[in-house]
C-alpha atoms as a PDB file:
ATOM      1  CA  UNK A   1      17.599  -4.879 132.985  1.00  0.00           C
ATOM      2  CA  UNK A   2      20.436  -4.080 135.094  1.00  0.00           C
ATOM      3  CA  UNK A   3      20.958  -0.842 132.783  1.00  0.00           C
ATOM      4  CA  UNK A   4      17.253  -0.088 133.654  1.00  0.00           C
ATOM      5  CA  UNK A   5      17.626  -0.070 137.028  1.00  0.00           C
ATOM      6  CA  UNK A   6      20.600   2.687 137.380  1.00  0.00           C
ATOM      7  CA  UNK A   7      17.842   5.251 135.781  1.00  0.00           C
ATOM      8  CA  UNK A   8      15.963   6.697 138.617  1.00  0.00           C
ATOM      9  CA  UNK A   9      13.285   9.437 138.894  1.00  0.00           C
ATOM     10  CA  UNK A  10      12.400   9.198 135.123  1.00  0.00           C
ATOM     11  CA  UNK A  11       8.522   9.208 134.405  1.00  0.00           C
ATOM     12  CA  UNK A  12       6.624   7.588 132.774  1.00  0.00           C
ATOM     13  CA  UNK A  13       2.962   7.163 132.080  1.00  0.00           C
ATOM     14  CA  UNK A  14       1.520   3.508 131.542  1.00  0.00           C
ATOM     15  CA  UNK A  15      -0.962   2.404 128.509  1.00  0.00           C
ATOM     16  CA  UNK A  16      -3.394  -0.889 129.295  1.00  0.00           C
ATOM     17  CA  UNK A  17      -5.561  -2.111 126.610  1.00  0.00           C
ATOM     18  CA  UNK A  18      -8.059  -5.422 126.659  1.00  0.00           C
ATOM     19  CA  UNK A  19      -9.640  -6.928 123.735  1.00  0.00           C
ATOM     20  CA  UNK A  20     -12.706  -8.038 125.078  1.00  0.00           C
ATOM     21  CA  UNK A  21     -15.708  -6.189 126.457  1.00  0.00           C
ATOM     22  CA  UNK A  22     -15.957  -9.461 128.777  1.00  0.00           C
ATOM     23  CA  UNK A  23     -13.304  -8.972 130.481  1.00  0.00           C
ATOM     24  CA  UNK A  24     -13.814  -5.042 131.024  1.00  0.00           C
ATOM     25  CA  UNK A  25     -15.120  -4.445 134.760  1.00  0.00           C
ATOM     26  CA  UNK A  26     -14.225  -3.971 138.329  1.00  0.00           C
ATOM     27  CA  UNK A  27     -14.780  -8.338 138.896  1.00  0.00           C
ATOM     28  CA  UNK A  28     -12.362  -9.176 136.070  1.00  0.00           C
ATOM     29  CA  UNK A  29      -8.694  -9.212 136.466  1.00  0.00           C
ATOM     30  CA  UNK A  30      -7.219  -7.796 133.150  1.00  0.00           C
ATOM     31  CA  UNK A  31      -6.884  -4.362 134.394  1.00  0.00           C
ATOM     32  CA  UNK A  32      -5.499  -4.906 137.336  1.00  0.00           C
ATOM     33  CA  UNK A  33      -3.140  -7.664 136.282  1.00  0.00           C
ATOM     34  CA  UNK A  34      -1.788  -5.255 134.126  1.00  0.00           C
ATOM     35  CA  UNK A  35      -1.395  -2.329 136.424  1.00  0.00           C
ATOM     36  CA  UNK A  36      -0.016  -4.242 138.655  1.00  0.00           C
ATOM     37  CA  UNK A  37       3.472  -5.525 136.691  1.00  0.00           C
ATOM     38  CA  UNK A  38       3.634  -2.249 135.264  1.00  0.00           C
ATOM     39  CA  UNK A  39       3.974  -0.954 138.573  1.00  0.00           C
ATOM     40  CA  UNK A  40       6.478  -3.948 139.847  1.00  0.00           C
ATOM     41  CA  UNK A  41       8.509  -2.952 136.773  1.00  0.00           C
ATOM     42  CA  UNK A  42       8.430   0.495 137.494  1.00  0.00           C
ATOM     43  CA  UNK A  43       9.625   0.644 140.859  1.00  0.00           C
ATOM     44  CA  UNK A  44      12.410  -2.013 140.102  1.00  0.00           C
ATOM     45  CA  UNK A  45      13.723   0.004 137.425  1.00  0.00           C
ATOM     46  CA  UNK A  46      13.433   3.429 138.949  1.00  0.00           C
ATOM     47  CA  UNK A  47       9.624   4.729 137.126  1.00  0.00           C
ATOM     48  CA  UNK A  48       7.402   7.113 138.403  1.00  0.00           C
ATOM     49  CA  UNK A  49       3.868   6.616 137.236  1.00  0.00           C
ATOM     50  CA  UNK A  50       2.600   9.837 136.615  1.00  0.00           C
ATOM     51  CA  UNK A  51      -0.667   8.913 134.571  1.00  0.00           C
ATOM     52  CA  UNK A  52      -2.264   5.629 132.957  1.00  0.00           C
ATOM     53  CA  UNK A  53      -4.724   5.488 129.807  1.00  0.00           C
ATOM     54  CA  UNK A  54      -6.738   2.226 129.250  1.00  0.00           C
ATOM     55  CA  UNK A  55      -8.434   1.199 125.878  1.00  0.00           C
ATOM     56  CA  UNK A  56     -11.030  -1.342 126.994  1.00  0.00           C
ATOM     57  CA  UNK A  57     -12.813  -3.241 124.952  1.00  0.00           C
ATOM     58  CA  UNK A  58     -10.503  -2.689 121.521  1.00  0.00           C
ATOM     59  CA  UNK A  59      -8.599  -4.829 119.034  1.00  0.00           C
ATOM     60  CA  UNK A  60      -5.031  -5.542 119.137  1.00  0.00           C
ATOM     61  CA  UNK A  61      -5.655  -5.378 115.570  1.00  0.00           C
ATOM     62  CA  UNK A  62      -6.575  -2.165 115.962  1.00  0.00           C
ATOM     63  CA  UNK A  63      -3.951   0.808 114.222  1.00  0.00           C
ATOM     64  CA  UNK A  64      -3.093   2.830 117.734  1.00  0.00           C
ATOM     65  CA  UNK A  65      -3.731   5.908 116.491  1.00  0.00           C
ATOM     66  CA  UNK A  66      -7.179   4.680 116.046  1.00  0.00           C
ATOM     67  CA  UNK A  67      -7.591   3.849 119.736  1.00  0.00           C
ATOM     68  CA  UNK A  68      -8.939   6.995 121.854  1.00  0.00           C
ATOM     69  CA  UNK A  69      -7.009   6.126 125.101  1.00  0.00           C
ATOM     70  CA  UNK A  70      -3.872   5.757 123.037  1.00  0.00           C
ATOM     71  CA  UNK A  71      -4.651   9.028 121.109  1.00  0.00           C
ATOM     72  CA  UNK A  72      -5.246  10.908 124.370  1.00  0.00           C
ATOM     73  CA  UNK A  73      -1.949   9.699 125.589  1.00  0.00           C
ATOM     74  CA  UNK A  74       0.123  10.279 122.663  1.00  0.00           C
ATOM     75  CA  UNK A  75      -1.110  13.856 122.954  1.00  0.00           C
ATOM     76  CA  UNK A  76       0.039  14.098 126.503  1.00  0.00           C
ATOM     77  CA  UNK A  77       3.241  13.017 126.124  1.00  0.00           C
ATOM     78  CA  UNK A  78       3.392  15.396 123.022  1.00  0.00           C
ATOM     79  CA  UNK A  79       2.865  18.722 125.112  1.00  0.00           C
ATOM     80  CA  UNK A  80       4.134  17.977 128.493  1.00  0.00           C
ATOM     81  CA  UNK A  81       7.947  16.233 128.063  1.00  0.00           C
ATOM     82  CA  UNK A  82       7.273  12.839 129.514  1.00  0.00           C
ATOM     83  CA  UNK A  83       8.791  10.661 126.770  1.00  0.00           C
ATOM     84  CA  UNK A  84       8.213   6.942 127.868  1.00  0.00           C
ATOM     85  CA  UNK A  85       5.124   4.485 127.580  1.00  0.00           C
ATOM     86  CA  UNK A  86       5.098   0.813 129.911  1.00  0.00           C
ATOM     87  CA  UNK A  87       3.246  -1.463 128.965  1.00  0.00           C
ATOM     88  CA  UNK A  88       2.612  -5.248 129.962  1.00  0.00           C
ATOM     89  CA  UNK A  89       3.522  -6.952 127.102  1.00  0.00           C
ATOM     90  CA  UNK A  90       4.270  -6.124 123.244  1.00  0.00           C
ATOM     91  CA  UNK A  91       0.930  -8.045 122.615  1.00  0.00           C
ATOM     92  CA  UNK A  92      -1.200  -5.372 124.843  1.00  0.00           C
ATOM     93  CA  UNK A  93       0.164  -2.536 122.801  1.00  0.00           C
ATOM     94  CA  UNK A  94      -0.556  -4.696 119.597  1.00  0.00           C
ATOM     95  CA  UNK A  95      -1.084  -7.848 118.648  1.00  0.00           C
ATOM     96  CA  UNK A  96      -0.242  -7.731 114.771  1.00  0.00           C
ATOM     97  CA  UNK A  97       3.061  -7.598 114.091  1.00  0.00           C
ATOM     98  CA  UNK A  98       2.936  -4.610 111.429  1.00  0.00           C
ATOM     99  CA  UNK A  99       0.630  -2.821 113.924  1.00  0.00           C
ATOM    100  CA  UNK A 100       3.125  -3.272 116.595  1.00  0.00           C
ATOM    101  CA  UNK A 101       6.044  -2.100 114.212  1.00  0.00           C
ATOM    102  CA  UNK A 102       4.260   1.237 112.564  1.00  0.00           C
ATOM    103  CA  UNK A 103       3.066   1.798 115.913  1.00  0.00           C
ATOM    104  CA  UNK A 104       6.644   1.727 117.766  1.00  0.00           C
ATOM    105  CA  UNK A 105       8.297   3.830 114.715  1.00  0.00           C
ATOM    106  CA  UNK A 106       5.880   6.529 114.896  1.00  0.00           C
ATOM    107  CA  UNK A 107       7.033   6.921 118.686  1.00  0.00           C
ATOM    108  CA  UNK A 108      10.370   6.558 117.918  1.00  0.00           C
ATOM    109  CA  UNK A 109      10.120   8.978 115.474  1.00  0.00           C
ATOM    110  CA  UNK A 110       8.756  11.432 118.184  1.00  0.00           C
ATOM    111  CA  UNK A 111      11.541  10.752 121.001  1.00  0.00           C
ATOM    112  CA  UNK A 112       9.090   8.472 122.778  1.00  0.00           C
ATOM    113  CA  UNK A 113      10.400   4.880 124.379  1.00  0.00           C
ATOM    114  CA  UNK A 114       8.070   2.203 124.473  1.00  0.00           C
ATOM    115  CA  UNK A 115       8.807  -0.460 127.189  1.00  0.00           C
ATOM    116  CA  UNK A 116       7.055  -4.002 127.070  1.00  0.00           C
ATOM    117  CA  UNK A 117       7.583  -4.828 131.382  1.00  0.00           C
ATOM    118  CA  UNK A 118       8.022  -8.419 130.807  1.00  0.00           C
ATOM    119  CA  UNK A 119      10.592  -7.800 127.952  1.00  0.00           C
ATOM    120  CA  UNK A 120      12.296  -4.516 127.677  1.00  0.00           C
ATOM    121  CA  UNK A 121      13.910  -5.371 124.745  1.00  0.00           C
ATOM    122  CA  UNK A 122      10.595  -6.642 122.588  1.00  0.00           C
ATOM    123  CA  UNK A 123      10.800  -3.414 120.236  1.00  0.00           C
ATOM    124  CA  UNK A 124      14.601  -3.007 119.741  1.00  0.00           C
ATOM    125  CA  UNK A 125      15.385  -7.000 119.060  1.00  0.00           C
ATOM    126  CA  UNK A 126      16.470  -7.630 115.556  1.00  0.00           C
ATOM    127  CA  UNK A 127      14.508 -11.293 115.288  1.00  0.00           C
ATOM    128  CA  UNK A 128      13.948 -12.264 112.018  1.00  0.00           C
ATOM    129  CA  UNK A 129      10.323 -11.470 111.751  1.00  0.00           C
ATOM    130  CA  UNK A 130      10.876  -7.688 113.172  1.00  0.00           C
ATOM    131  CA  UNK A 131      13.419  -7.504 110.314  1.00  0.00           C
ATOM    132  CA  UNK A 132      11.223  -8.560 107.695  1.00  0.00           C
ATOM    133  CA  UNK A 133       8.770  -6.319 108.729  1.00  0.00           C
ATOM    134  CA  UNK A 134      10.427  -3.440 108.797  1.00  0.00           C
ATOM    135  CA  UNK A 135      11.890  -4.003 105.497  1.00  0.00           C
ATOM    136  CA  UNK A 136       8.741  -4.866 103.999  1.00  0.00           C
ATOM    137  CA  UNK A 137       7.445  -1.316 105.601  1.00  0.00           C
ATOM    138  CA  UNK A 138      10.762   0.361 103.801  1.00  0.00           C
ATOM    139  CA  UNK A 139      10.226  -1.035 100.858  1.00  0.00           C
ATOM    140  CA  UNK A 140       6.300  -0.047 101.241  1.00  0.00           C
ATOM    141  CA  UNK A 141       6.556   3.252 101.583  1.00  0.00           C
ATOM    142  CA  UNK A 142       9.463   3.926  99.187  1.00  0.00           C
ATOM    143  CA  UNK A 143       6.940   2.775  96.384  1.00  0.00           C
ATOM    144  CA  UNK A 144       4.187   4.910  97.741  1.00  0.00           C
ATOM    145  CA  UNK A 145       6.816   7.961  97.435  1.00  0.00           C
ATOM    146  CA  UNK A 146       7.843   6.445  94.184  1.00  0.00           C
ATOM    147  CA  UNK A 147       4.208   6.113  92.893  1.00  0.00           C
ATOM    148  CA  UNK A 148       3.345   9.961  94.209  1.00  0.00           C
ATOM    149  CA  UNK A 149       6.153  11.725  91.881  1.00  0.00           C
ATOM    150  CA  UNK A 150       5.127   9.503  89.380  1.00  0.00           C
ATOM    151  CA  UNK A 151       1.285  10.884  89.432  1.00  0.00           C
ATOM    152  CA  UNK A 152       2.223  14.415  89.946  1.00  0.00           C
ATOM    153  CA  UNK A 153       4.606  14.165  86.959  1.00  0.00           C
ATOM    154  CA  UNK A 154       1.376  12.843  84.810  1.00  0.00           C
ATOM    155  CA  UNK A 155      -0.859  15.836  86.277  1.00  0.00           C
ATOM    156  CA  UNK A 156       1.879  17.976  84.764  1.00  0.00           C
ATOM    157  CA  UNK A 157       2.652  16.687  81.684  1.00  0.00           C
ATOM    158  CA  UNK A 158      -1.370  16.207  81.156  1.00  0.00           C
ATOM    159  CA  UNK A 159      -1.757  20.047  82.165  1.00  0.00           C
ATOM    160  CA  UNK A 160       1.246  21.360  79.871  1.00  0.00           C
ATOM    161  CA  UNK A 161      -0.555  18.812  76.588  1.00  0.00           C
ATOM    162  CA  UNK A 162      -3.860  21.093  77.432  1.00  0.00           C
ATOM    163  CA  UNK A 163      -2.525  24.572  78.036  1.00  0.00           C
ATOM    164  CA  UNK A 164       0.474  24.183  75.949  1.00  0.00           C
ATOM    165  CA  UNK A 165       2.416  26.083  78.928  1.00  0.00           C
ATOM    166  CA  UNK A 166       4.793  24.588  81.010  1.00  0.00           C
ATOM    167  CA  UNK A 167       3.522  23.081  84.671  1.00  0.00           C
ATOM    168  CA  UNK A 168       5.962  22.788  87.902  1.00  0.00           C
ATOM    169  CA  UNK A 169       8.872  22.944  88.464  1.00  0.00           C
ATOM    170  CA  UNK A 170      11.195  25.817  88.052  1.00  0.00           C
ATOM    171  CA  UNK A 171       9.708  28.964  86.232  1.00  0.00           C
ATOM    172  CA  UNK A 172      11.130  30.666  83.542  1.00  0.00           C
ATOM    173  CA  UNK A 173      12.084  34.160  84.344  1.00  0.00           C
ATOM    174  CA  UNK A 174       9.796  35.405  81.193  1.00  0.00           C
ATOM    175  CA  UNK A 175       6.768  33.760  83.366  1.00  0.00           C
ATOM    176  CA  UNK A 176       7.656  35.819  86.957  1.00  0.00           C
ATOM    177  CA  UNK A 177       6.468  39.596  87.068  1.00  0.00           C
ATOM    178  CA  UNK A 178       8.908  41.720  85.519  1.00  0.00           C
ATOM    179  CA  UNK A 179      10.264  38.881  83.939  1.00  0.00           C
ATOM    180  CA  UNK A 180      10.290  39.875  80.203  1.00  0.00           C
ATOM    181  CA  UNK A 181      11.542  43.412  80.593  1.00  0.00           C
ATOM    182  CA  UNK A 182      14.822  41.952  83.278  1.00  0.00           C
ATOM    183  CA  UNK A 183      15.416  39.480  80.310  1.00  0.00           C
ATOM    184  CA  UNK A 184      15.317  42.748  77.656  1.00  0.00           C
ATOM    185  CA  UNK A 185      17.754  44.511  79.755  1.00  0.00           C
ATOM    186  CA  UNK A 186      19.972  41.520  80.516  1.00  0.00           C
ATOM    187  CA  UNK A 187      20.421  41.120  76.830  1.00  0.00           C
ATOM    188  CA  UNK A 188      20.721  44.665  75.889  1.00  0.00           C
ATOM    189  CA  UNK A 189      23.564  44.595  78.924  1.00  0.00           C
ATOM    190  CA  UNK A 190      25.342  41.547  76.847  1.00  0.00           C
ATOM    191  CA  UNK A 191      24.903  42.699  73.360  1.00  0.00           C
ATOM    192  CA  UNK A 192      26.449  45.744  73.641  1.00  0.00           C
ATOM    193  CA  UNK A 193      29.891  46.309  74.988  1.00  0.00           C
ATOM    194  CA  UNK A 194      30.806  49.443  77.213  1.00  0.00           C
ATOM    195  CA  UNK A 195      34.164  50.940  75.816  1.00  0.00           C
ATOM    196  CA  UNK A 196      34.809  48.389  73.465  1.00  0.00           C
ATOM    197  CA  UNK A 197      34.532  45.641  75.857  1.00  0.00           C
ATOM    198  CA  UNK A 198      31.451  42.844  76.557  1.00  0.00           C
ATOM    199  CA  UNK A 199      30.305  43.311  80.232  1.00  0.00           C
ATOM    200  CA  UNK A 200      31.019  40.124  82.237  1.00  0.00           C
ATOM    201  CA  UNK A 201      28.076  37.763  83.696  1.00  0.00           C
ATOM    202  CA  UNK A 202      28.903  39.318  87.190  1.00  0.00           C
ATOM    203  CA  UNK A 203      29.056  42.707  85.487  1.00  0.00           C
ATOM    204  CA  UNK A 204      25.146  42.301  84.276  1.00  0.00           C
ATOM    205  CA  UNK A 205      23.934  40.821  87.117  1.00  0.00           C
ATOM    206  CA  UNK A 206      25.390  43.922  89.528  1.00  0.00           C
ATOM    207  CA  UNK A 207      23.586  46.256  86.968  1.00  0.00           C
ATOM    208  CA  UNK A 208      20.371  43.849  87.089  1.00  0.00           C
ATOM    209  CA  UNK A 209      20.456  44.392  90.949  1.00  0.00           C
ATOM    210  CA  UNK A 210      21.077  48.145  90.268  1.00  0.00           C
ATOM    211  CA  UNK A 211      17.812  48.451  88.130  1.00  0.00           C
ATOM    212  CA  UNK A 212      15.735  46.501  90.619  1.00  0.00           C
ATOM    213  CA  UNK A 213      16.143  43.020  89.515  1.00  0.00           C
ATOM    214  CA  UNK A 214      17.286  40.758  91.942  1.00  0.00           C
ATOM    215  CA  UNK A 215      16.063  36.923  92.946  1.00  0.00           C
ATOM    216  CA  UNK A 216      13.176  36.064  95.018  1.00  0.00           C
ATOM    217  CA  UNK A 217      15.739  35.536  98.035  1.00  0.00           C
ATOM    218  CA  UNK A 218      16.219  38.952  97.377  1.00  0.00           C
ATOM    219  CA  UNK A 219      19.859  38.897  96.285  1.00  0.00           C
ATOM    220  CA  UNK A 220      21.601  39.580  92.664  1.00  0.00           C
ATOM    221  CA  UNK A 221      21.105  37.150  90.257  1.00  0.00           C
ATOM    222  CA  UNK A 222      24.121  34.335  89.863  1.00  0.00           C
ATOM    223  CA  UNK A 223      25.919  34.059  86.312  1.00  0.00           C
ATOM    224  CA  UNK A 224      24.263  30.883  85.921  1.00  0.00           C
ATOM    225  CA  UNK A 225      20.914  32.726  86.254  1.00  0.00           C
ATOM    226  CA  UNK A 226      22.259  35.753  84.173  1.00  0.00           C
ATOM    227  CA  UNK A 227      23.802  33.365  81.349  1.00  0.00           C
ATOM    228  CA  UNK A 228      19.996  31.468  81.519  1.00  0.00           C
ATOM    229  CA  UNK A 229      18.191  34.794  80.881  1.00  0.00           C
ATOM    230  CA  UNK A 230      20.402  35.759  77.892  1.00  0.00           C
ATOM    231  CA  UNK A 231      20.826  32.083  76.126  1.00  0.00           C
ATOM    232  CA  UNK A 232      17.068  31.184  74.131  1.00  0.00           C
ATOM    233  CA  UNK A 233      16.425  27.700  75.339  1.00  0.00           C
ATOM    234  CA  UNK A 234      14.590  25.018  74.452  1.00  0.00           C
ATOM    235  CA  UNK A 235      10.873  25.416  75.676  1.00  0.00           C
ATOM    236  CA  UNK A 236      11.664  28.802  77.382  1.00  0.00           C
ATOM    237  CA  UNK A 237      13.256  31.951  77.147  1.00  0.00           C
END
């Protein structure tokens, strides 16, 4: 806290949410409650307030990008360089723990600080549970990763059984336009010698680049490339 209060002038806008439509309305004291420790905190720690957006009525449950006050705000913050959310409690930004987790690392991931007023530190402590969580999360979307390569290998490897042709993945330089008549020419190059002596990889590709033939970065071809275009492999030329 004392950290917190040596920042001054930073703002800050301030995100309220309540879970029941009972308790939405000038006569009920969720709202204001609210506003009001965000702005004790703020003015303790050296805030400014510079805009608030209230979900009423909607889960804790809820994913936050899901939430149209939280959407409008993210947005905000997004195009205008104010990079920190207050907020009562971790509970009023979410009350499930994987909610509240996703929810803070796709801020994080955007430069945004989240700041629960009655605990600045409720999103940055290391208690066992967060842990879990965000190891489960890890480990969640590493298998989702995993699980997409593993279905675009199968749409390949179903396409190349159909066509016979070869799907993905780096194209052979016989398949790319002007590909058969480079590889004639890079062979030609190698298979016959210029004054009694076979023309280097470097040599080939500088006469490749000469006749027109160079990468799609636009530059000559390496020897790797060159010694691939004259060697017949496996499944390719």
């Amino acid at each position: 806290m004392d950290a917190l209060r040596n920042k001054a002038n930073i703002n800050a806008v301030a995100y309220l949410r309540t879970s029941s439509s009972t308790n939405v309305g000038p006569d009920k004291d969720s709202e204001r409650r609210q506003r009001e420790a965000i702005d004790a905190f703020a003015k303790a720690a050296g805030y400014e307030i510079v805009d608030s957006y209230y979900d009423a009525a909607v889960s804790g449950a809820d994913a936050v990008t899901e939430r149209p006050g939280f959407s409008s705000m993210l947005e905000r913050l997004l195009s205008n360089g104010v990079r920190t959310i207050l907020v009562e409690t971790a509970s009023r930004f979410a009350r499930d723990l994987i909610v509240q987790e996703t929810g803070h690392a796709m801020l994080k991931a955007r430069g945004i600080d989240l700041i629960a007023v009655d605990s600045p530190d409720s999103f940055v402590a290391d208690t066992p549970t967060a842990k879990l969580i965000r190891q489960v999360l890890g480990a969640v979307s590493e298998f989702e990763k995993a699980m997409l390569v593993e279905k675009l290998r199968g749409a390949r490897e179903r396409k190349r059984r159909e066509t016979g042709k070869k799907v993905g993945g780096r194209k052979n330089y016989a398949e790319i336009e002007g590909g058969s008549e480079m590889i004639a020419l890079a062979r030609k190059l190698h298979r016959y010698p210029v004054n009694g002596k076979r023309r280097s990889l470097n040599e080939i590709a500088d006469a490749l680049a000469e006749a027109g033939y160079v990468s799609s970065a636009g530059t000559r071809y390496t020897r790797a490339a060159v010694s691939r275009m004259i060697e017949r492999q496996k499944g390719g030329v």
